[in-house]
N, C-alpha and C. Protein backbone atom coordinates (compact mmCIF):
# COMPACT_ATOMS: atom_id res chain seq x y z
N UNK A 1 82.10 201.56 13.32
CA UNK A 1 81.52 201.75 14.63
C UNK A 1 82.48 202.53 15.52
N UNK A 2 83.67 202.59 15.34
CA UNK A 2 84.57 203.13 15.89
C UNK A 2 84.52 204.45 15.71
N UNK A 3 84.56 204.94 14.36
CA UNK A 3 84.58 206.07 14.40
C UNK A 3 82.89 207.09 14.89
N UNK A 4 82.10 206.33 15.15
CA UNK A 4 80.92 206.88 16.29
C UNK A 4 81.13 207.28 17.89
N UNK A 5 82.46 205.99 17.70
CA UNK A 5 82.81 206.46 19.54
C UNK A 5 83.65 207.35 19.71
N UNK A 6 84.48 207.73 18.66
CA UNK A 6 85.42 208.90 17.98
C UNK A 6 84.49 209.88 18.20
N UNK A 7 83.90 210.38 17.66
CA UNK A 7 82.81 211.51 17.38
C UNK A 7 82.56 211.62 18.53
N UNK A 8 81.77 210.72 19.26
CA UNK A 8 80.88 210.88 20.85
C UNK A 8 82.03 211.78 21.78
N UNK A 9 83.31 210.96 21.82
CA UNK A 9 84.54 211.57 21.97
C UNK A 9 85.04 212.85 22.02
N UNK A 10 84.30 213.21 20.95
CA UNK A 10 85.09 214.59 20.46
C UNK A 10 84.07 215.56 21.21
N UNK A 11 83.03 214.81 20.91
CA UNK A 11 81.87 216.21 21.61
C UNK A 11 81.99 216.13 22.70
N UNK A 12 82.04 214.63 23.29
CA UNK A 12 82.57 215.64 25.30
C UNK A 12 83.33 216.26 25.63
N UNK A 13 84.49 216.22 24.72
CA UNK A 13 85.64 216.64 24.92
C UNK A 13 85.26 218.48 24.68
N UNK A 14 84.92 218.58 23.42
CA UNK A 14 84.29 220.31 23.39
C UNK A 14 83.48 220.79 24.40
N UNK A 15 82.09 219.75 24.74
CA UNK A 15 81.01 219.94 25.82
C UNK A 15 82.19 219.99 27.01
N UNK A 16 83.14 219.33 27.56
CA UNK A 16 83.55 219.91 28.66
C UNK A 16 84.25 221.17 28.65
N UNK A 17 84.95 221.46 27.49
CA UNK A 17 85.84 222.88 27.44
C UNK A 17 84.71 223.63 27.40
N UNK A 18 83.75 223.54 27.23
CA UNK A 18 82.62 225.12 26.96
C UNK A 18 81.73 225.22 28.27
N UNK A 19 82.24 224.10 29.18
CA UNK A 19 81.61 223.88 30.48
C UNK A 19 80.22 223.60 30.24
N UNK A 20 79.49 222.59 29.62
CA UNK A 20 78.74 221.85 29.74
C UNK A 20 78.75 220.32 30.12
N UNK A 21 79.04 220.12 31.41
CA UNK A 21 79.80 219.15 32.20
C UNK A 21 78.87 217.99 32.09
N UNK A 22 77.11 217.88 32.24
CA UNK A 22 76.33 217.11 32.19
C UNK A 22 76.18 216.19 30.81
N UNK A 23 76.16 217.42 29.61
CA UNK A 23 76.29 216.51 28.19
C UNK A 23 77.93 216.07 27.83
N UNK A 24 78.45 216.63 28.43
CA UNK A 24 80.32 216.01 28.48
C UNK A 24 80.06 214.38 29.08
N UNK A 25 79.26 214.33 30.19
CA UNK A 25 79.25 213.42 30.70
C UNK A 25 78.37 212.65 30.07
N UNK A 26 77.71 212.68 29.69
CA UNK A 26 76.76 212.04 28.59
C UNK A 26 77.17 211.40 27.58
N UNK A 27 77.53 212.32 26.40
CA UNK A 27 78.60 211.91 25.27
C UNK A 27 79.69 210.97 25.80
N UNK A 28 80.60 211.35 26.77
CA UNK A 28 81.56 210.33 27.17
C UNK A 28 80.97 209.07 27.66
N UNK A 29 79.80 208.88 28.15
CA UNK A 29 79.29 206.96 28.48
C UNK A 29 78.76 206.82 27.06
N UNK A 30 78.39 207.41 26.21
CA UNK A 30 78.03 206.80 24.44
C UNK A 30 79.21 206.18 24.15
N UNK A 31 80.14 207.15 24.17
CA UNK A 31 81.71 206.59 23.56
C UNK A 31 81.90 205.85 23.92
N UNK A 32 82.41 205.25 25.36
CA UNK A 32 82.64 204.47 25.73
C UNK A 32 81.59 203.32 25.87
N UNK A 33 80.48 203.23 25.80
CA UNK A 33 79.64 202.29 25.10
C UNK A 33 79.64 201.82 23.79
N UNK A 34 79.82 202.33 23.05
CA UNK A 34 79.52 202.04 21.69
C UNK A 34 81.03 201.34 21.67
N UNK A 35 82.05 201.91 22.13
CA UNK A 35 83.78 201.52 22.03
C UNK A 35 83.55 199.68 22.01
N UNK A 36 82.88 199.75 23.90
CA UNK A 36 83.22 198.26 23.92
C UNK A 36 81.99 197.57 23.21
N UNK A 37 80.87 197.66 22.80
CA UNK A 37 80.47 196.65 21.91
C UNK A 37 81.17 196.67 20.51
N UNK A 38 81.90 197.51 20.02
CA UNK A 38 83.08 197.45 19.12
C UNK A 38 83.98 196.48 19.43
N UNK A 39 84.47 196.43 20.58
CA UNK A 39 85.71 195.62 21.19
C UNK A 39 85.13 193.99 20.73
N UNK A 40 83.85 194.36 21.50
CA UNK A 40 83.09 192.28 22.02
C UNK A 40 82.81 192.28 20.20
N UNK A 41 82.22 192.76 19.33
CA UNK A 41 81.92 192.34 18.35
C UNK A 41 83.68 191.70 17.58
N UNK A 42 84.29 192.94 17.27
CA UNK A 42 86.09 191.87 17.06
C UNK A 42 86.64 190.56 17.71
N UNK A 43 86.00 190.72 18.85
CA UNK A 43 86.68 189.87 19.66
C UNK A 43 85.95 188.49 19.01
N UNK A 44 84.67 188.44 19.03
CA UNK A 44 83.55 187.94 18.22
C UNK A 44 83.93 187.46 17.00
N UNK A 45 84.04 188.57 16.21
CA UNK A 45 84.42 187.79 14.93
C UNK A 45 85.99 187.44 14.81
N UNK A 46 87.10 187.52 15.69
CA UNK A 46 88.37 187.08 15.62
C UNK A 46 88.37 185.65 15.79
N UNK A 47 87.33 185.50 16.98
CA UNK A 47 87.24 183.82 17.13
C UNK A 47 86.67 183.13 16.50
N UNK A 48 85.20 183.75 15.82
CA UNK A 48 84.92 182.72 14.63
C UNK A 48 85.70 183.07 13.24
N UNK A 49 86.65 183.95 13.03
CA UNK A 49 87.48 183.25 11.78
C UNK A 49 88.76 182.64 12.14
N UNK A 50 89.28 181.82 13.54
CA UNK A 50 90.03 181.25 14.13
C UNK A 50 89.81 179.84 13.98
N UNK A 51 88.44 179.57 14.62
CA UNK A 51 87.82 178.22 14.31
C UNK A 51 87.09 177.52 13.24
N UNK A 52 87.14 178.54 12.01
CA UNK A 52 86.29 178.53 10.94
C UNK A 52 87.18 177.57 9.88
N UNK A 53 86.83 176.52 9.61
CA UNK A 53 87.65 175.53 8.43
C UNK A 53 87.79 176.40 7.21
N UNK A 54 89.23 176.19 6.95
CA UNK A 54 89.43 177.12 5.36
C UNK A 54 89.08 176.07 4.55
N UNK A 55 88.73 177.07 3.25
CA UNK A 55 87.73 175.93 2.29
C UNK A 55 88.98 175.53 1.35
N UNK A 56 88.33 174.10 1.10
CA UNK A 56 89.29 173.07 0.24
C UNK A 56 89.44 173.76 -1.23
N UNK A 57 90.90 173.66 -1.38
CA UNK A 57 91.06 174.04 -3.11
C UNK A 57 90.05 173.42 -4.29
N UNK A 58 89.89 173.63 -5.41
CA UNK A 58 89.12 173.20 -6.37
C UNK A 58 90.13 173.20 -7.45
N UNK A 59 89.88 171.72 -7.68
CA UNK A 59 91.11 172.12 -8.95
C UNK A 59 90.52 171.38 -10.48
């Protein structure tokens, strides 16, 4: 997922050098959208494998 907000990234970054300021601005709220539901989903799964019981040996 990260590397989608990478990409989104890259194209505003070109869309602003070629002076297309509106899709620069565009592409840059994807990125940074897509970034933080990246963030909340880790954050997400950091805490449920924090609280998650490790499973008992089998012997």
């Amino acid at each position: 997922m990260l590397w989608w907000a990478l990409a989104f990234f890259i194209i505003a970054i070109v869309a602003a050098v070629l002076g297309f300021g509106a899709l620069a601005a565009a592409a840059a709220t994807v990125a940074q959208v897509v970034f933080y539901v990246a963030l909340v989903l880790f954050v997400f799964t950091l805490i449920i494998h924090l609280f998650r019981e490790a499973p008992q040996p089998t012997a």
